[in-house]
N, C-alpha and C. Protein backbone atom coordinates (compact mmCIF):
# COMPACT_ATOMS: atom_id res chain seq x y z
N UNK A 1 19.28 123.28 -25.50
CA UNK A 1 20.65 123.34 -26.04
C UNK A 1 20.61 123.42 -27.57
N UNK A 2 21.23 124.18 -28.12
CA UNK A 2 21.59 124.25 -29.71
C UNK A 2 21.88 122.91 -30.34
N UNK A 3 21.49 123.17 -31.61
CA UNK A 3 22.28 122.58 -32.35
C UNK A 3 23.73 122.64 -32.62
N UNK A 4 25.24 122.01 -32.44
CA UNK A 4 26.37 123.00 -32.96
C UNK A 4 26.74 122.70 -34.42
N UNK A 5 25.86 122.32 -35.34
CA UNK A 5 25.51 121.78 -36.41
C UNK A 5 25.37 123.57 -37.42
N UNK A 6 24.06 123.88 -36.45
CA UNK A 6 22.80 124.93 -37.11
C UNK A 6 23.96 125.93 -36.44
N UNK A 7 24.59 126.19 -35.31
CA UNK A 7 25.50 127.22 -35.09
C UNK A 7 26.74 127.23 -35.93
N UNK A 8 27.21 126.23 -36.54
CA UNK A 8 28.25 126.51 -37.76
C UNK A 8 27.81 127.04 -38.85
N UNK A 9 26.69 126.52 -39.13
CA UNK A 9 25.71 126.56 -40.49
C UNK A 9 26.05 128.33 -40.58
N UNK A 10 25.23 128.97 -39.17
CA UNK A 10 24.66 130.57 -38.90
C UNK A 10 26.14 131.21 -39.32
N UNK A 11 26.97 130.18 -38.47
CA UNK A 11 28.13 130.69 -38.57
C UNK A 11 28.84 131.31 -39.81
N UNK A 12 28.83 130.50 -40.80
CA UNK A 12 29.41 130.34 -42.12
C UNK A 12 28.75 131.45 -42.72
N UNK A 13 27.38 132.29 -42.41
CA UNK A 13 26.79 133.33 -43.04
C UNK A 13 27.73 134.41 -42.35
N UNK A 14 28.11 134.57 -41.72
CA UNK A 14 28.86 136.04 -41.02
C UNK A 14 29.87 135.99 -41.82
N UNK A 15 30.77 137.46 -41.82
CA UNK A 15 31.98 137.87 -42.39
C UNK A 15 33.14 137.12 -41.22
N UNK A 16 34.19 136.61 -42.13
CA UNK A 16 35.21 135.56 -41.84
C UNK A 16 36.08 136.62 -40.08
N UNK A 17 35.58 137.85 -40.19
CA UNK A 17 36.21 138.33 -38.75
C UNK A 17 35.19 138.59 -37.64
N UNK A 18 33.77 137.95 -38.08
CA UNK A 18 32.57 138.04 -37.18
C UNK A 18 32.57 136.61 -36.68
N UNK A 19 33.26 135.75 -36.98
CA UNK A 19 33.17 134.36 -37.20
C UNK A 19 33.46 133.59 -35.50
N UNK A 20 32.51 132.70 -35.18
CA UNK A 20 33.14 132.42 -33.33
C UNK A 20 33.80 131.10 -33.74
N UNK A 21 33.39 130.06 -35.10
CA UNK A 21 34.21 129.31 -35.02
C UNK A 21 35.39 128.90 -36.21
N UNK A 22 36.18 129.08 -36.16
CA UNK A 22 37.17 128.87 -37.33
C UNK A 22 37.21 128.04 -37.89
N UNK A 23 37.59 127.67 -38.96
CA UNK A 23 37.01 126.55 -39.95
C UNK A 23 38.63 125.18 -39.08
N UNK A 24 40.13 126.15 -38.84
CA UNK A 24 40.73 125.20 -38.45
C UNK A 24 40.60 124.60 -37.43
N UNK A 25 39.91 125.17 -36.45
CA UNK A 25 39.17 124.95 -34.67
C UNK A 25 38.44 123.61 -34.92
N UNK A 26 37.41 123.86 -36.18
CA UNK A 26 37.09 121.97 -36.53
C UNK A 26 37.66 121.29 -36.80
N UNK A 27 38.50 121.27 -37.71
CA UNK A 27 39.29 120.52 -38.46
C UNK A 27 40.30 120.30 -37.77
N UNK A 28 40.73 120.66 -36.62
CA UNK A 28 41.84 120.19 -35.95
C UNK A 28 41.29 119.50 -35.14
N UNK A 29 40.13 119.73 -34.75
CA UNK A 29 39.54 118.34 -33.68
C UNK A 29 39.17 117.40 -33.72
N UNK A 30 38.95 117.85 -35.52
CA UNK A 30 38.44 116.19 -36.14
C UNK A 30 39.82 115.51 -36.24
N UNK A 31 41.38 115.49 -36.72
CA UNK A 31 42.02 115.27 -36.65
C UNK A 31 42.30 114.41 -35.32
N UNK A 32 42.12 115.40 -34.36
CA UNK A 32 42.25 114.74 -32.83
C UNK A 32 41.57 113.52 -32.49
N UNK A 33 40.14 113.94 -32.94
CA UNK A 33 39.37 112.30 -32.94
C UNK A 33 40.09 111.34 -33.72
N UNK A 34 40.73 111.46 -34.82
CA UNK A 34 40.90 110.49 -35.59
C UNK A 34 41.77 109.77 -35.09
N UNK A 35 43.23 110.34 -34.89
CA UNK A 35 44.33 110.08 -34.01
C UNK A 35 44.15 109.27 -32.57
N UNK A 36 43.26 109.26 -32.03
CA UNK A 36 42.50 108.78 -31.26
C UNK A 36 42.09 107.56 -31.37
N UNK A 37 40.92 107.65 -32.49
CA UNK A 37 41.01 106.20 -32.92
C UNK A 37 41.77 105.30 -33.40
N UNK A 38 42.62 105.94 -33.91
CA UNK A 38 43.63 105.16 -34.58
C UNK A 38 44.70 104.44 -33.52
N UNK A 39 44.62 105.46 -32.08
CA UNK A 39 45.48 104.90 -30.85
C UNK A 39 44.53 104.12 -30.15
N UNK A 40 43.40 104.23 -30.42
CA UNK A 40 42.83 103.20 -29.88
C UNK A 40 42.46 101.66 -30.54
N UNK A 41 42.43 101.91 -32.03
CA UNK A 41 42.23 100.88 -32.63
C UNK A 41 43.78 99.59 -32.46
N UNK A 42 44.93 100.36 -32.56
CA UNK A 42 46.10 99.68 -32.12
C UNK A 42 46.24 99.15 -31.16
N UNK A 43 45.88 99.65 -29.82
CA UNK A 43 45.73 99.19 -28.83
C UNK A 43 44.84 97.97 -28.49
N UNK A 44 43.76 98.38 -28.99
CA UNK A 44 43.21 97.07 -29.24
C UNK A 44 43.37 95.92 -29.58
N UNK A 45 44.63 95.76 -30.64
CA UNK A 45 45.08 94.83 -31.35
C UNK A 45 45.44 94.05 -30.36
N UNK A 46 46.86 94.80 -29.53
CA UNK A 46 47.94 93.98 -28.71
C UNK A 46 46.85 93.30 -27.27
C-alpha cells in the first residue's frame, strides 16, 4: 500500500488539471476530523 503522504507529495508536482487530489478535498476533511473532535470532546464532558 502507498504512502498517501508520498502520493500528495507526487501529486503537488503535476499541473493543477492533472491533479487526483485537490488541495480543498484535504482540507475539508481535515475540517471534518476536527468537528468531530470537537463533538466528541463535548460529549464527553456531559
Amino acid at each position: 500500500m502507498a504512502n498517501p503522504e508520498n502520493l500528495r507529495k507526487q501529486d503537488q508536482k503535476l499541473p493543477k488539471s492533472r491533479r487526483k487530489y485537490p488541495q480543498s478535498r484535504v482540507t475539508q476533511s481535515l475540517w471534518i476530523l476536527l468537528a468531530l473532535l470537537v463533538i466528541a470532546a463535548l460529549v464527553g464532558m456531559f
